[in-house]
N, C-alpha and C. Protein backbone atom coordinates (compact mmCIF):
# COMPACT_ATOMS: atom_id res chain seq x y z
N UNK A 1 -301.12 11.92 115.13
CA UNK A 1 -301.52 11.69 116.52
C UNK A 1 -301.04 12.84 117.40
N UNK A 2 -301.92 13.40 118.07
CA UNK A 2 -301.64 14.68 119.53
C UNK A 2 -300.56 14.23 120.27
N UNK A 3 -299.52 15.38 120.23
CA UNK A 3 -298.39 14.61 121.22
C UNK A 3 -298.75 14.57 122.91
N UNK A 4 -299.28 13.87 123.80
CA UNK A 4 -299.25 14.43 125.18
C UNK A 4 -298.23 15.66 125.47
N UNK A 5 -299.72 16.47 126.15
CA UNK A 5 -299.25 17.77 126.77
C UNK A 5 -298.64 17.55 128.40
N UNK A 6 -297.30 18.46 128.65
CA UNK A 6 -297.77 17.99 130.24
C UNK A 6 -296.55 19.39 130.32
N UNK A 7 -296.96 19.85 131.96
CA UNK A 7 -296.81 21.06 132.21
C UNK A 7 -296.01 20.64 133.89
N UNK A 8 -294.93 21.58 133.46
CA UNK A 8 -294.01 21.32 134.71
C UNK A 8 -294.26 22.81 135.58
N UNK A 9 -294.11 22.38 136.76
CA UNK A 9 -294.29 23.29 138.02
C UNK A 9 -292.94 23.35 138.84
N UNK A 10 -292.04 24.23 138.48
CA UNK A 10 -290.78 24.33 139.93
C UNK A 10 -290.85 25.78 140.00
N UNK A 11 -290.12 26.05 140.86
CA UNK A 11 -289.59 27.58 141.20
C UNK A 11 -287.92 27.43 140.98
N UNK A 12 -287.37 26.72 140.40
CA UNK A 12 -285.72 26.58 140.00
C UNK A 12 -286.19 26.64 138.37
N UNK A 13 -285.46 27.82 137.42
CA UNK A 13 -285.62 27.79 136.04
C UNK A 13 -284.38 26.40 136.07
N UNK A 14 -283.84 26.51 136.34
CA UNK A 14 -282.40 25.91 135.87
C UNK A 14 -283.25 24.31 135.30
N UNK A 15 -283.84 23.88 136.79
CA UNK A 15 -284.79 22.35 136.59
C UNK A 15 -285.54 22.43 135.31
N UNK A 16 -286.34 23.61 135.62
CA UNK A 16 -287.48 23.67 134.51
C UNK A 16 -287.16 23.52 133.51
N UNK A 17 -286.19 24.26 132.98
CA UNK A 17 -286.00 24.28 131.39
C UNK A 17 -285.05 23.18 130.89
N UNK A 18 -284.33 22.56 132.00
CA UNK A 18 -283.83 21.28 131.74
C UNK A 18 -284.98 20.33 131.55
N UNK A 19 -285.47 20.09 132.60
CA UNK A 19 -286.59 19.11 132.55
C UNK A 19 -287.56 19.07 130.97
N UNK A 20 -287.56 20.45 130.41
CA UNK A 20 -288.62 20.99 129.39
C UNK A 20 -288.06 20.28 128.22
N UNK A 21 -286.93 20.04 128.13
CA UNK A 21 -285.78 20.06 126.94
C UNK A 21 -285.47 18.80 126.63
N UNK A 22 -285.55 18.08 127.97
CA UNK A 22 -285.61 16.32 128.24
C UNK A 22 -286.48 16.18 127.36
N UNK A 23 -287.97 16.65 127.90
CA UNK A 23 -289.42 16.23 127.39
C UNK A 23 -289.88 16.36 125.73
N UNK A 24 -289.36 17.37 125.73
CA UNK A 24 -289.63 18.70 124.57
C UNK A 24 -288.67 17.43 123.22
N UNK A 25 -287.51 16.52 123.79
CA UNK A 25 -286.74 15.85 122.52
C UNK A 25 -287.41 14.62 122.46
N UNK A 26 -288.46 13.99 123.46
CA UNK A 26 -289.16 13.05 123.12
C UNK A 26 -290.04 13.01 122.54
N UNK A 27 -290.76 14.17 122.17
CA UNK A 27 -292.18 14.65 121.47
C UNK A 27 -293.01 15.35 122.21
N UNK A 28 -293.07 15.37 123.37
CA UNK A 28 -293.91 15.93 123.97
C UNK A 28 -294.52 17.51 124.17
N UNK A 29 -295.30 17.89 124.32
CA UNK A 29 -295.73 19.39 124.30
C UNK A 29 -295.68 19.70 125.19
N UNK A 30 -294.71 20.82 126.20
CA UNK A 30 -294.45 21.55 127.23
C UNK A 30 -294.43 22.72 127.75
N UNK A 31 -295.14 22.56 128.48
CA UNK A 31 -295.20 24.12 129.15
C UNK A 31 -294.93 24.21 130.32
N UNK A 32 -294.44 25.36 130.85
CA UNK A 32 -293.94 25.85 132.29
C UNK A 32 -293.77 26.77 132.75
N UNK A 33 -294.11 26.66 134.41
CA UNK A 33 -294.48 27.84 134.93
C UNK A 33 -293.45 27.64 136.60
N UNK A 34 -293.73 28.82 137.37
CA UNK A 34 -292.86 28.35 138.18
C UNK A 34 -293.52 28.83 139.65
N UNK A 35 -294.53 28.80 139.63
CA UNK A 35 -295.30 28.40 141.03
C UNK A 35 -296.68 27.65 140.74
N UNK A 36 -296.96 27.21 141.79
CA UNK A 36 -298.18 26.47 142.07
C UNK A 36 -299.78 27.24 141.64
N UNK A 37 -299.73 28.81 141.91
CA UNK A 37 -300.28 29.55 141.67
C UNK A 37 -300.71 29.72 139.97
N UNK A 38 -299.42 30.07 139.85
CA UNK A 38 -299.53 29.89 138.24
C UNK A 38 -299.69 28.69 137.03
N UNK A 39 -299.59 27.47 137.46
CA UNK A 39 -300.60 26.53 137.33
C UNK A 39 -301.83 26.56 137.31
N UNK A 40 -302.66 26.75 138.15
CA UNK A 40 -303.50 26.94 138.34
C UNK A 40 -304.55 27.71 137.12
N UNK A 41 -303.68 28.34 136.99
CA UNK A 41 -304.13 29.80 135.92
C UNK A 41 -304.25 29.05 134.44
N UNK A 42 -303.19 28.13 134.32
CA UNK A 42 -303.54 27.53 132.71
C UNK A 42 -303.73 25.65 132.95
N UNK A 43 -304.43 25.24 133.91
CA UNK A 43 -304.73 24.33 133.70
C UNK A 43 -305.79 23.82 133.10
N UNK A 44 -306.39 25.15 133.02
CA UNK A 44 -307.58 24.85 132.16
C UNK A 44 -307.09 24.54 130.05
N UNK A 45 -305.89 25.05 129.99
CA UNK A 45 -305.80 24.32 128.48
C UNK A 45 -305.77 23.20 128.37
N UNK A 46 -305.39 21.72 129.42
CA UNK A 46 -305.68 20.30 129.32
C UNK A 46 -304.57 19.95 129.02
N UNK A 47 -304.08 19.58 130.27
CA UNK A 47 -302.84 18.78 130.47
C UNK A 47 -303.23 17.07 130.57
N UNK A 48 -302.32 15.92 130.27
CA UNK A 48 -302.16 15.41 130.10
C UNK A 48 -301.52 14.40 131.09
N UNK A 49 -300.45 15.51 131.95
CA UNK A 49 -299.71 15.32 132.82
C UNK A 49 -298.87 16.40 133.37
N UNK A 50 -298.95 16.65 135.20
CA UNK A 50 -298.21 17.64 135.46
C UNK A 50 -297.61 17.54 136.22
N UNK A 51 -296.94 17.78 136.11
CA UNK A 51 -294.74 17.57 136.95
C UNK A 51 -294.68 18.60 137.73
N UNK A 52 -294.89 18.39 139.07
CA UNK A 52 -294.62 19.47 140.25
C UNK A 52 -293.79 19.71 141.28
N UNK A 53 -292.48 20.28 141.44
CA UNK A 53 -291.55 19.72 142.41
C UNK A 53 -292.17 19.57 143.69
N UNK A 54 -292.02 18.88 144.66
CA UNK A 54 -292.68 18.90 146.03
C UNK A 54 -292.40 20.57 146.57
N UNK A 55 -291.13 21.19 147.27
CA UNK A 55 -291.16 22.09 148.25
C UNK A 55 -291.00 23.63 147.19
N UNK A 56 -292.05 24.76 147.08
CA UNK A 56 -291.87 25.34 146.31
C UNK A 56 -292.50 26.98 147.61
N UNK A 57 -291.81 27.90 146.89
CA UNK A 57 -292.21 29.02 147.60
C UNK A 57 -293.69 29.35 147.25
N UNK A 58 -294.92 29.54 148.18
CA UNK A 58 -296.09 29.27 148.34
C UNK A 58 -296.71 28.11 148.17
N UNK A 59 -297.83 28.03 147.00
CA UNK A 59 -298.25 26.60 146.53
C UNK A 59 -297.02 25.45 147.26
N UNK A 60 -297.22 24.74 147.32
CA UNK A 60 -296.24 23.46 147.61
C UNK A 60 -296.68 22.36 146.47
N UNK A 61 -296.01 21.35 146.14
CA UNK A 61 -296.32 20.56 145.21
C UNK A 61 -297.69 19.57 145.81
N UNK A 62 -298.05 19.64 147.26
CA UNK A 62 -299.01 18.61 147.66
C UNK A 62 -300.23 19.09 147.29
N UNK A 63 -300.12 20.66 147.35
CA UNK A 63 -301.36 21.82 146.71
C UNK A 63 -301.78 21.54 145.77
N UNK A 64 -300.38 21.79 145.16
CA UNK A 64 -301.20 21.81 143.45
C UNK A 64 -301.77 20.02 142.90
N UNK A 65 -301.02 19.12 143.53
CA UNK A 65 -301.42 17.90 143.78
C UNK A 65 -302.83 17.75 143.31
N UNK A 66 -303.82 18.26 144.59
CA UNK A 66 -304.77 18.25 145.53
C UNK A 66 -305.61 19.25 144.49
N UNK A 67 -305.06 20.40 144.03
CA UNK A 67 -305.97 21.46 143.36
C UNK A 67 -306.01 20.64 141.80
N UNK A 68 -304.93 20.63 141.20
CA UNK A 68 -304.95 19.52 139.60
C UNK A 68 -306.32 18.95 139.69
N UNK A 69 -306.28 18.07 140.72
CA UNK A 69 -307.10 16.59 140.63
C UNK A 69 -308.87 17.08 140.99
N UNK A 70 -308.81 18.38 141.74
CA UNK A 70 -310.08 18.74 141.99
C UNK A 70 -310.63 19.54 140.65
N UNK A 71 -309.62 19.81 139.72
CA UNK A 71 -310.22 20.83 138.37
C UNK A 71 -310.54 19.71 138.00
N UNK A 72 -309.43 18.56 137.70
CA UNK A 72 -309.74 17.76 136.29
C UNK A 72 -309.49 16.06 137.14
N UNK A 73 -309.92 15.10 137.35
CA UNK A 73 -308.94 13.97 138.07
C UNK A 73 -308.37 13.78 136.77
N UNK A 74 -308.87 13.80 135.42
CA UNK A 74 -307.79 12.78 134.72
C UNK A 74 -306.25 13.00 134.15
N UNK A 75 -305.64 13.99 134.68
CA UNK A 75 -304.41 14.19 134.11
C UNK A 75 -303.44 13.41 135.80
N UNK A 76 -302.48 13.17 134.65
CA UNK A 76 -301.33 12.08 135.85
C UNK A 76 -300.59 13.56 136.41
N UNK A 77 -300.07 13.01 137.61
CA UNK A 77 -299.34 13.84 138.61
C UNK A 77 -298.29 13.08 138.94
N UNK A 78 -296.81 13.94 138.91
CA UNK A 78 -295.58 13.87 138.74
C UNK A 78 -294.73 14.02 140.33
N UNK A 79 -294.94 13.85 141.03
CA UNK A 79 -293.97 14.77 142.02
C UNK A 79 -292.60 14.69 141.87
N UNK A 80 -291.80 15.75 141.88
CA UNK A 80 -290.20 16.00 141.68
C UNK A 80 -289.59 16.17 143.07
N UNK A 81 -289.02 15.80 143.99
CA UNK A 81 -288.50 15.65 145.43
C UNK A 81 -286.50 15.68 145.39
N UNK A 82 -286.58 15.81 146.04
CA UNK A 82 -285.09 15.66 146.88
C UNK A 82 -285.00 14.57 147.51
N UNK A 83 -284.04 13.52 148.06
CA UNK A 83 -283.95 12.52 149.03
C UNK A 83 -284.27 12.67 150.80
N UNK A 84 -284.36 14.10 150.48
CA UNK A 84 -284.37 14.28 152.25
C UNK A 84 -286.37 14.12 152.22
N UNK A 85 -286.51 14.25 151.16
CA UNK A 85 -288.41 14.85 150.93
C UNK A 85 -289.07 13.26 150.85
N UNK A 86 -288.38 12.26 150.56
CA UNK A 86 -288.68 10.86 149.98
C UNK A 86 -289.77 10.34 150.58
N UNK A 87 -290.04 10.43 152.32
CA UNK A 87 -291.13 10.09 152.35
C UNK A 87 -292.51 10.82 152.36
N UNK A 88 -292.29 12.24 152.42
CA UNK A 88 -293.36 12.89 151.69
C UNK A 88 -293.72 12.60 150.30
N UNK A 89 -292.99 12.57 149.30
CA UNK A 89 -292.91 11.83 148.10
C UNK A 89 -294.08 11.02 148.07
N UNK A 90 -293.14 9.75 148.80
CA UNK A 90 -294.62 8.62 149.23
C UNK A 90 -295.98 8.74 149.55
N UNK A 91 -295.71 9.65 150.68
CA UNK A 91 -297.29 10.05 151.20
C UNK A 91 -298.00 10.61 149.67
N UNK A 92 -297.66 11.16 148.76
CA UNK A 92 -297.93 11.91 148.06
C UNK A 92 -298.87 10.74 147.17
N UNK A 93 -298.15 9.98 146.92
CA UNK A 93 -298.40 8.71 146.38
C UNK A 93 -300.11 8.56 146.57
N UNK A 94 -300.14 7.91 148.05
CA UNK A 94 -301.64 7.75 149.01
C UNK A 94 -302.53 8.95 148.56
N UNK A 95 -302.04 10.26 148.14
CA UNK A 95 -302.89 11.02 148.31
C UNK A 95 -303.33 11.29 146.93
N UNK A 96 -302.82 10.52 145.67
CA UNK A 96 -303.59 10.59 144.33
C UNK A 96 -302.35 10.62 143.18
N UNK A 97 -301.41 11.02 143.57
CA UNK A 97 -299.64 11.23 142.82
C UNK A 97 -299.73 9.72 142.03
N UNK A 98 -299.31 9.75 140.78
CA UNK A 98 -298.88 8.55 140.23
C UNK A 98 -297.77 8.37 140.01
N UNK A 99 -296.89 9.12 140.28
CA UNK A 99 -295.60 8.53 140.28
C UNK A 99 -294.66 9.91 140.85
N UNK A 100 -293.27 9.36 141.36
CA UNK A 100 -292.73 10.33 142.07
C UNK A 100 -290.80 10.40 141.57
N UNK A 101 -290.52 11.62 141.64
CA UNK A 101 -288.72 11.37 140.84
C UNK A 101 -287.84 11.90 141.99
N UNK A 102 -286.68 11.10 142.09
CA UNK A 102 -285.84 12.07 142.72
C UNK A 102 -284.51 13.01 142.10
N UNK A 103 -284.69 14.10 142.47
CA UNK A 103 -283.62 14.99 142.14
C UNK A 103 -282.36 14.78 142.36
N UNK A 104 -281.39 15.08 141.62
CA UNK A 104 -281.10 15.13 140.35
C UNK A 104 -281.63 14.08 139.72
N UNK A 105 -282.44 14.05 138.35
CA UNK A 105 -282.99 12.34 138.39
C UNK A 105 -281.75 11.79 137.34
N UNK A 106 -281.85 10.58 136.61
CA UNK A 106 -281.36 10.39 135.45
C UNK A 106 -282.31 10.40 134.65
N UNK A 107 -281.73 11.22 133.43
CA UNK A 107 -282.81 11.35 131.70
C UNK A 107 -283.21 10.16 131.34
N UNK A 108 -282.91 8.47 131.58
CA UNK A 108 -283.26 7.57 130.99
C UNK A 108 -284.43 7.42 132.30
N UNK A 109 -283.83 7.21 133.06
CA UNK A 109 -285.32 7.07 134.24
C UNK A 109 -286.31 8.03 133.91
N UNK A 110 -285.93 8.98 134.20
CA UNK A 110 -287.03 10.19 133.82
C UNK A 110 -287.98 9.57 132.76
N UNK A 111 -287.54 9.42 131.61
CA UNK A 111 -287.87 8.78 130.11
C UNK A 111 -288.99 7.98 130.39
N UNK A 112 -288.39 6.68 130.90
CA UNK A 112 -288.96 5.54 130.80
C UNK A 112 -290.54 6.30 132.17
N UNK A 113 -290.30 6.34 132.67
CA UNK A 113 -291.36 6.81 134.10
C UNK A 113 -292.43 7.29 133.86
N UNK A 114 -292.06 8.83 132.69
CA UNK A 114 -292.74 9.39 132.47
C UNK A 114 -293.90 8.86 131.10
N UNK A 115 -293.30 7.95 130.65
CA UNK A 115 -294.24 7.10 129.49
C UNK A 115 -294.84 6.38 129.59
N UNK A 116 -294.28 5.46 130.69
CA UNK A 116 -295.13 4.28 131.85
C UNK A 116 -296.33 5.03 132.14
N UNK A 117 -296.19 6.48 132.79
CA UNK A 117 -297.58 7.22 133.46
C UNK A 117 -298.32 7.40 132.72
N UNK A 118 -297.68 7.75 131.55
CA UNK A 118 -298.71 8.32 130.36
C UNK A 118 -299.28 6.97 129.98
N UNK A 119 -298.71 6.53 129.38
CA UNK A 119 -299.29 4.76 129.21
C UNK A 119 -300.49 4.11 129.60
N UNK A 120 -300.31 4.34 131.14
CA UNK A 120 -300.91 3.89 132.43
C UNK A 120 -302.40 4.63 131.88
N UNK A 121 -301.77 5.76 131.84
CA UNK A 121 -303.50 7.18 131.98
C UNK A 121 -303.68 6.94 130.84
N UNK A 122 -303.61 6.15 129.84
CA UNK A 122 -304.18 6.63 128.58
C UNK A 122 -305.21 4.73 128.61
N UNK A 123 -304.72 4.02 129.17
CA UNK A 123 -305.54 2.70 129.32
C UNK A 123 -306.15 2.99 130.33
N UNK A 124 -306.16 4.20 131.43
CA UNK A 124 -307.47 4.32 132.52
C UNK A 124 -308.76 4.62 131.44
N UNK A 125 -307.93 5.72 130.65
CA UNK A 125 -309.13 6.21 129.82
C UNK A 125 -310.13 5.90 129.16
N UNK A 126 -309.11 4.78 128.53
CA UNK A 126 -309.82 3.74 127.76
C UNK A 126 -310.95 2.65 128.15
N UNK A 127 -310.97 2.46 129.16
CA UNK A 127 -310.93 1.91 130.17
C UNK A 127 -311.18 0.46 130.36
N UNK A 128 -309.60 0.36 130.51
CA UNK A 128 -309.19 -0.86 130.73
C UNK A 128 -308.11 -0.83 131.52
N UNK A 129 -307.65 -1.82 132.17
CA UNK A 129 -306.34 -1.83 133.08
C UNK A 129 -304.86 -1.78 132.64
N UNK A 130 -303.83 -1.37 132.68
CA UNK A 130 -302.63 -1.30 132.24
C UNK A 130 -301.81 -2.69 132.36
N UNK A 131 -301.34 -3.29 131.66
CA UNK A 131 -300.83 -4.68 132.00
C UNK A 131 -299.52 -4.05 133.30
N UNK A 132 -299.61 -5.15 134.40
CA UNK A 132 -298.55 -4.87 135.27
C UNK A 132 -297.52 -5.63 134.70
N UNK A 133 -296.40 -4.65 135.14
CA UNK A 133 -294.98 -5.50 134.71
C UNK A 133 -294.59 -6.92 135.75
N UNK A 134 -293.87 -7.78 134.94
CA UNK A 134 -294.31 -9.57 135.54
C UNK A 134 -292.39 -9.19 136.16
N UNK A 135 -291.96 -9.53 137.32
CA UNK A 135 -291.01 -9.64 138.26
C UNK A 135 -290.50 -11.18 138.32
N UNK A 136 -289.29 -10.77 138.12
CA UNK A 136 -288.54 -12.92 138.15
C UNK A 136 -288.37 -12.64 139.96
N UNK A 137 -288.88 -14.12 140.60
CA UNK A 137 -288.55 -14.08 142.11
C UNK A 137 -288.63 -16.03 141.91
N UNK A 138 -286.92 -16.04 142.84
CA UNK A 138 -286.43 -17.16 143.02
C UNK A 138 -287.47 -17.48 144.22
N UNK A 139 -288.19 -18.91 143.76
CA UNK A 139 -288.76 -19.83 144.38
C UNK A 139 -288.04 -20.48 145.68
N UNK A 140 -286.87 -20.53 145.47
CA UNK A 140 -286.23 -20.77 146.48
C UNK A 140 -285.79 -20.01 147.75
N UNK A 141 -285.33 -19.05 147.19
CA UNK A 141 -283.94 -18.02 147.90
C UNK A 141 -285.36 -16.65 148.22
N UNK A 142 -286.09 -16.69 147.45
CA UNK A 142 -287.21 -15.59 147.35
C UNK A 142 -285.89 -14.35 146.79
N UNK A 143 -284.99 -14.54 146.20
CA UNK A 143 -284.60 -13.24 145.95
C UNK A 143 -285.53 -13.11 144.24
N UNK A 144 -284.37 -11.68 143.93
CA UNK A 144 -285.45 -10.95 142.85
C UNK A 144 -284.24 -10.92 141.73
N UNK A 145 -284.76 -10.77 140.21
CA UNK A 145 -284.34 -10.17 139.18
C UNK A 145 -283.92 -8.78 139.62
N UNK A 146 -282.61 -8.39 139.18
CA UNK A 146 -282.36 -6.67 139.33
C UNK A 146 -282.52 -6.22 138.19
N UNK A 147 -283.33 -5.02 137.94
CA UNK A 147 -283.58 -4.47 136.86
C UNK A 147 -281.86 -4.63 136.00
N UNK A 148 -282.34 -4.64 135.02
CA UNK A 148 -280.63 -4.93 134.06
C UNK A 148 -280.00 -3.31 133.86
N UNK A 149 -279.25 -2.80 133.74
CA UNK A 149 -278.84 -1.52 133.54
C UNK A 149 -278.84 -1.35 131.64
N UNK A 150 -278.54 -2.95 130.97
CA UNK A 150 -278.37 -2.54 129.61
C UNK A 150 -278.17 -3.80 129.36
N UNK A 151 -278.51 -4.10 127.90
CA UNK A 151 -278.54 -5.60 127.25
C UNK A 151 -277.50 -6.45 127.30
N UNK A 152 -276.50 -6.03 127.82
CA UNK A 152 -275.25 -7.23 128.21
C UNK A 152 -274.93 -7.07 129.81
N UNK A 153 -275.81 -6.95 130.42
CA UNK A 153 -275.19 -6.71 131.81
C UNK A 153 -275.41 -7.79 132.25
N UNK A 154 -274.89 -8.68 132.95
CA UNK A 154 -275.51 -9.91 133.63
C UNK A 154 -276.26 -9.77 134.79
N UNK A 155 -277.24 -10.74 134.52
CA UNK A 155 -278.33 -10.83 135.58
C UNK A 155 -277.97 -11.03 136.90
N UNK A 156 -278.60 -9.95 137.88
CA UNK A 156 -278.32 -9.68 138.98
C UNK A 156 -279.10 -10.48 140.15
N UNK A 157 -278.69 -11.19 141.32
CA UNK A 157 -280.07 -11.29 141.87
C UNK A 157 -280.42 -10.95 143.08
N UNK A 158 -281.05 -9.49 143.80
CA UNK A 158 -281.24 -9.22 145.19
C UNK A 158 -282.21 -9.67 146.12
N UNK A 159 -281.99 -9.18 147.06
CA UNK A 159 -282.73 -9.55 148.02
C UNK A 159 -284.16 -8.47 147.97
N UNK A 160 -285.61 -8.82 148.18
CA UNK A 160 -286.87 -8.08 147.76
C UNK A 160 -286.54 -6.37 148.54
N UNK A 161 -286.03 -6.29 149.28
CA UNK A 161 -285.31 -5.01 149.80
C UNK A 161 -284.67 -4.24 149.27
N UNK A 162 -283.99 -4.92 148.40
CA UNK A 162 -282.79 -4.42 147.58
C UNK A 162 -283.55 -4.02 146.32
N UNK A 163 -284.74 -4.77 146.11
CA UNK A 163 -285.41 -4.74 144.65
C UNK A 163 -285.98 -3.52 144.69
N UNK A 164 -286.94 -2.99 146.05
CA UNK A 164 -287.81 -2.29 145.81
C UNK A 164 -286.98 -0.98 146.07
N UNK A 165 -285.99 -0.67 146.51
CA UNK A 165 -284.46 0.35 147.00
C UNK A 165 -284.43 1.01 145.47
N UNK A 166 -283.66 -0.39 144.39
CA UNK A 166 -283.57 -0.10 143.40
C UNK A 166 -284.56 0.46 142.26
N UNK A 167 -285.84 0.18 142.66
CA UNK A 167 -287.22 0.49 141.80
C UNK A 167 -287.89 1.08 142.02
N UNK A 168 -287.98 1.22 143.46
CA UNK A 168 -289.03 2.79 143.66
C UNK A 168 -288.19 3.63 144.59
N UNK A 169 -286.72 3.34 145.04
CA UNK A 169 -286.02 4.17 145.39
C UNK A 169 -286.20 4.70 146.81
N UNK A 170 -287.25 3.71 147.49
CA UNK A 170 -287.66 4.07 148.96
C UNK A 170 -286.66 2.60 150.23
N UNK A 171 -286.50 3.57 151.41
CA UNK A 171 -285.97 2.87 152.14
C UNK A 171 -286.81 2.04 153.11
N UNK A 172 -286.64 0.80 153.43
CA UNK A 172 -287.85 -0.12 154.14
C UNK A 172 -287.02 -0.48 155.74
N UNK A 173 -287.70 -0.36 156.74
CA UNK A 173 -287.60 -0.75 157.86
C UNK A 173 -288.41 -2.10 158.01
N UNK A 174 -287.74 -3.11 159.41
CA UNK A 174 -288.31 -4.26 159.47
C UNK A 174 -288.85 -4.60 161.10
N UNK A 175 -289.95 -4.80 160.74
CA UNK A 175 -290.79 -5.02 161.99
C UNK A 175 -291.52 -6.54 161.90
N UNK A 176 -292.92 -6.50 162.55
CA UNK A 176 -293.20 -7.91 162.93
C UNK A 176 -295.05 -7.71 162.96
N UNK A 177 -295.84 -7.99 161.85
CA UNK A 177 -297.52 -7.57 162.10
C UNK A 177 -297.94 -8.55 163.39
N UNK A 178 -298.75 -7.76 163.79
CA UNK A 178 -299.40 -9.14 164.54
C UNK A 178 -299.72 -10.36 164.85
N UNK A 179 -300.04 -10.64 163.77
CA UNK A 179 -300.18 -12.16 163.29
C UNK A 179 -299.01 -12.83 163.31
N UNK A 180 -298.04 -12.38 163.04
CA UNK A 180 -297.08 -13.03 163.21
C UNK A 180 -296.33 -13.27 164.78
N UNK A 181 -296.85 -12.08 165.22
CA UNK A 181 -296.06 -12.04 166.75
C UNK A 181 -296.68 -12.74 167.66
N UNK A 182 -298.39 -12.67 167.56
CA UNK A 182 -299.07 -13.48 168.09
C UNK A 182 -298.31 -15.65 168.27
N UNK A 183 -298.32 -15.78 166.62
CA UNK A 183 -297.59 -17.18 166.44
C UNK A 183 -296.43 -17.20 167.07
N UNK A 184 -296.08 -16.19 167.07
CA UNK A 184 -294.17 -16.28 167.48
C UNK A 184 -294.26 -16.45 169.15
N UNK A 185 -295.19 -15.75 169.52
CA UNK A 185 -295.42 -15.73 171.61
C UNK A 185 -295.90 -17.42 171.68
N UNK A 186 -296.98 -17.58 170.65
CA UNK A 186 -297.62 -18.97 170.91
C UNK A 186 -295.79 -20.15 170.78
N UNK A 187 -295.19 -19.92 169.81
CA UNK A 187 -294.40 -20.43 169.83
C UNK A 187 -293.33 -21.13 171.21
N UNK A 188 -293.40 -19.35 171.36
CA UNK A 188 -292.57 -19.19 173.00
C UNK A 188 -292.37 -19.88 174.06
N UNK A 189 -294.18 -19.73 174.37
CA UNK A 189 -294.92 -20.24 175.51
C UNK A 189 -294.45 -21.86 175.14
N UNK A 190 -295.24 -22.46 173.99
CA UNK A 190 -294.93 -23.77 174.16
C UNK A 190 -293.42 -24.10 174.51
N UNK A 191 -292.16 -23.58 174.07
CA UNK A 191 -290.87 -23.97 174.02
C UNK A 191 -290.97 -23.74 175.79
N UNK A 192 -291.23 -22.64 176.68
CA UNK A 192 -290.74 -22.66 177.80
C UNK A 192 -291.54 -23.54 178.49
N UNK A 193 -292.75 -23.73 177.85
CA UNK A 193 -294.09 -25.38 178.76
C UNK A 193 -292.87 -26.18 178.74
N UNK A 194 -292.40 -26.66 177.92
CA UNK A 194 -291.56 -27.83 177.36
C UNK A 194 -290.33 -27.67 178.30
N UNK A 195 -289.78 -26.32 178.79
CA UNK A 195 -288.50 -26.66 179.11
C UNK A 195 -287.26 -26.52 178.44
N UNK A 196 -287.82 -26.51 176.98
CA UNK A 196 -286.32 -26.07 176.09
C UNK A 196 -285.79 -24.53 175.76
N UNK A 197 -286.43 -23.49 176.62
CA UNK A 197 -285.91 -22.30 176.91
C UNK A 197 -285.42 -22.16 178.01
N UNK A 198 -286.09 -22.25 179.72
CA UNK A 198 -285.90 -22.18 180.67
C UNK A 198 -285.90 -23.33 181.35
N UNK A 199 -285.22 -24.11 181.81
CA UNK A 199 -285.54 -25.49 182.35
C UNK A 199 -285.97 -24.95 183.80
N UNK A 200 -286.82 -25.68 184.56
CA UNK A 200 -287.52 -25.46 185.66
C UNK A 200 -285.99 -26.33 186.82
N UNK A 201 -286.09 -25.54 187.79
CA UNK A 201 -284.71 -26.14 189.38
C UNK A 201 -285.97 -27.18 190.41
């Protein structure tokens, strides 16, 4: 069986050839280059999957993003970020990215992420849907299963904030949609009709 090819994009050798060496002991076939530009130039051998850090001198990782997907859509896209870059990251996401890492990553995350994607793209191909992974959420408490760190760790249980912190590594702010604020004013109004907010003199 063809090992998936996939081709990393930074301008730091240090990343690259770490990153290559990660990949390179799982089976995978790697190649690397270290601008956006130069991508470009051998994407035509058929990648599989390509790993692009976001902020790079010229090309930027949203480029080559954007250029990948216009040669070929079917190879998966990697973005590699920093924490300060996280919600570009995201945006990256919206704009065709299937999955996104943060720097320094860990080799077992890395691992697992990068096989999920491949996984993922190899049942688009097929074409059929990728089974989604099934999430334990307390009926009660609405909290969540925490991913386990390792087969004897005891089961953790957070709050859905805490879940998605821990799993996609993004930070969530809390606000109020419409619909809800709408009910919440309707609420209001009736409590002060009534008197049990403001009593009338």
């Amino acid at each position: 069986m063809k090992a998936d090819a996939i081709l990393i994009v930074d301008d730091e050798a240090l990343i690259r050839e770490t990153l290559r060496l990660d990949l390179v002991d799982q089976g995978f076939t790697v190649d690397t280059v270290a601008s956006g530009e130069e991508a470009l130039g051998v994407l035509a051998r058929g990648y599989d999957l390509v790993i692009t850090d976001l902020l790079m001198a010229g090309m930027n990782g949203l480029e080559v993003l954007r250029r990948v997907k216009e040669h070929d859509p079917q190879p998966a896209v990697f973005i590699l970020t920093g924490h300060r870059q996280l919600e570009a990251a995201i945006g990256a996401l919206r704009l065709g990215a299937d999955d996104y890492l943060i720097k320094p990553y860990e080799h077992a995350e890395m691992i697992s992420r990068v096989a999920s994607c491949l996984q993922e793209r190899a049942s688009r191909r097929a074409g059929r849907k990728a089974a989604a992974p099934i999430h334990c959420i307390c009926s009660e408490c609405k909290k969540m299963r925490a991913p386990e760190t390792d087969a004897t760790s005891t089961p953790q249980w957070v709050t859905i904030e805490s879940f998605l912190h821990m799993v996609l590594g993004c930070e969530l702010s809390h606000g109020i949609c419409p619909h809800c604020y709408q009910n919440k004013m309707a609420e209001l109004n009736e409590m002060i009709n009534r008197g049990q907010l403001f009593r009338r003199s």
